[in-house]
C-alpha atoms as a PDB file:
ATOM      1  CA  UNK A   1       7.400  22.925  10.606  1.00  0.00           C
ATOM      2  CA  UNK A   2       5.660  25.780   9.351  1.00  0.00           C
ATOM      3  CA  UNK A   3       6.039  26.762   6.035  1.00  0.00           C
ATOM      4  CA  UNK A   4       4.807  29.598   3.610  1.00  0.00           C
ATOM      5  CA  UNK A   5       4.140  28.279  -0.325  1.00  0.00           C
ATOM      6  CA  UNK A   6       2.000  29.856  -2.867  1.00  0.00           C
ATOM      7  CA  UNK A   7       0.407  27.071  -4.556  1.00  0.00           C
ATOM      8  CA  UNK A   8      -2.140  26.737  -6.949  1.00  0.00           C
ATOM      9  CA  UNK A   9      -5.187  25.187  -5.775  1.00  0.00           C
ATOM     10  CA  UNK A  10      -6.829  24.562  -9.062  1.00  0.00           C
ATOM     11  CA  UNK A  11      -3.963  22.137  -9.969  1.00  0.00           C
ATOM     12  CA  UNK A  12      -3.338  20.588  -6.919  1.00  0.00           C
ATOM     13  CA  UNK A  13      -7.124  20.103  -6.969  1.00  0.00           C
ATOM     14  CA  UNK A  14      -7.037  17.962  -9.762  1.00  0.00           C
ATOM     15  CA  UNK A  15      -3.947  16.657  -8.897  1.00  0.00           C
ATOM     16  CA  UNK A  16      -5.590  15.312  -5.983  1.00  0.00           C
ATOM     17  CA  UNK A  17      -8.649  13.912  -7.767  1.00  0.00           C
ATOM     18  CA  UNK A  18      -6.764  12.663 -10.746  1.00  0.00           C
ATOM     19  CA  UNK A  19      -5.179  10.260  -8.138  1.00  0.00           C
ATOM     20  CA  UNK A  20      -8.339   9.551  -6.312  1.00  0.00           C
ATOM     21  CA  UNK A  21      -7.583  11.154  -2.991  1.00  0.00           C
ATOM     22  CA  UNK A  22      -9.864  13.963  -2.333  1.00  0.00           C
ATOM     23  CA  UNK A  23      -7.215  16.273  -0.460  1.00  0.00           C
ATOM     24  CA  UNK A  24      -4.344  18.673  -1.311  1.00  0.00           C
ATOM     25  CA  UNK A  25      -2.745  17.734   1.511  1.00  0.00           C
ATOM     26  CA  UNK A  26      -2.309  14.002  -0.198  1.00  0.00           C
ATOM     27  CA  UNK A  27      -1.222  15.936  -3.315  1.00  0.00           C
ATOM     28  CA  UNK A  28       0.795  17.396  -1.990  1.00  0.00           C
ATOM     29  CA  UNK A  29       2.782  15.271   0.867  1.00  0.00           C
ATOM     30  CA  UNK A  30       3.066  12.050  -1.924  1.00  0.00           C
ATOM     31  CA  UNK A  31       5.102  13.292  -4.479  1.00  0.00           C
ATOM     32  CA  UNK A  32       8.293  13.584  -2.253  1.00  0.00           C
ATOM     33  CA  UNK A  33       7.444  10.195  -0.429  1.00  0.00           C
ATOM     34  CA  UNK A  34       7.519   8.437  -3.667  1.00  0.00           C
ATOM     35  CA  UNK A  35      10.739  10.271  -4.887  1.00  0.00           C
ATOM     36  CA  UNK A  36      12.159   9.277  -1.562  1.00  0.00           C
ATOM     37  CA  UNK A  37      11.097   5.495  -2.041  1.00  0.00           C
ATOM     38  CA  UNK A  38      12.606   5.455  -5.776  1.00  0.00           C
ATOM     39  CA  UNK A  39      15.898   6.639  -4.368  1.00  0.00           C
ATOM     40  CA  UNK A  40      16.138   4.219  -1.606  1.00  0.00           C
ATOM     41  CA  UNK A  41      15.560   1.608  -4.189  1.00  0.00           C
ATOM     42  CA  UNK A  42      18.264   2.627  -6.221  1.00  0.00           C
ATOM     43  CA  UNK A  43      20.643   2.688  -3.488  1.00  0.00           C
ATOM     44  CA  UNK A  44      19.814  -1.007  -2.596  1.00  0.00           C
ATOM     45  CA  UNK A  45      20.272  -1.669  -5.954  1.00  0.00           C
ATOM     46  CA  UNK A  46      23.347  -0.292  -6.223  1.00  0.00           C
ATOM     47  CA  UNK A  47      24.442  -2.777  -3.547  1.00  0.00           C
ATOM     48  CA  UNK A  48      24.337  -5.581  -5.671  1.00  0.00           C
ATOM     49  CA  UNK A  49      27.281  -6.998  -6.285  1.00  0.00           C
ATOM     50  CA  UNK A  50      29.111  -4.894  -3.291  1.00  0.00           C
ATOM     51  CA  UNK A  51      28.660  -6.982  -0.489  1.00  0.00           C
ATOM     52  CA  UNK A  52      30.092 -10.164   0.413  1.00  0.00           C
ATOM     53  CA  UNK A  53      28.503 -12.804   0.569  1.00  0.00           C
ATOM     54  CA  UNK A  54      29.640 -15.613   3.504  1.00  0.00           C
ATOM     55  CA  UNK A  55      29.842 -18.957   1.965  1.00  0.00           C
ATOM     56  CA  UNK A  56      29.889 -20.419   5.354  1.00  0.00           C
ATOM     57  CA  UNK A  57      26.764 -18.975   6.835  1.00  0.00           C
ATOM     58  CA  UNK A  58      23.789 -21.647   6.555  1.00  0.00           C
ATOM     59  CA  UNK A  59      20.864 -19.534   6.241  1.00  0.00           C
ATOM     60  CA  UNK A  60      18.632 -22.736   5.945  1.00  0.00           C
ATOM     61  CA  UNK A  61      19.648 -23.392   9.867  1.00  0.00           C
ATOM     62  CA  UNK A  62      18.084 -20.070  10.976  1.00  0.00           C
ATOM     63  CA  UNK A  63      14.891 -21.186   9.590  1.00  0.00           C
ATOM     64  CA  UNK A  64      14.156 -24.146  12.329  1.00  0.00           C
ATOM     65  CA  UNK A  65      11.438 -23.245  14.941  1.00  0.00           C
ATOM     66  CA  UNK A  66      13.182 -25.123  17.872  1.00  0.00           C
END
């Protein structure tokens, strides 16, 4: 998807560099994939504690190779 953004290449030039990745595209595109990642996290976290758990189910059985 195309998209129109003015953007200033002298920060997202040493955005880029600060982080060791020598494009704008990187410096871009990893921002939002990290925000993404932090908010999935939270949302498993906030599972915790919200599912039940099966006291029947013997996980160790599932482990044999047979």
């Amino acid at each position: 998807m195309a998209t129109k953004l003015e953007l200033n290449h002298v920060l997202l030039n040493r955005v880029a560099m600060s982080r060791g990745k020598p494009s704008i595209k990187s410096a871009v595109t990893l921002p939002p994939q990290k925000l993404l990642t932090r908010c999935e996290q939270k949302r498993i976290a906030e599972l915790f504690g919200e599912l039940a758990w099966d006291a029947s189910y013997a996980y160790k059985a599932e482990r044999s190779r047979d």
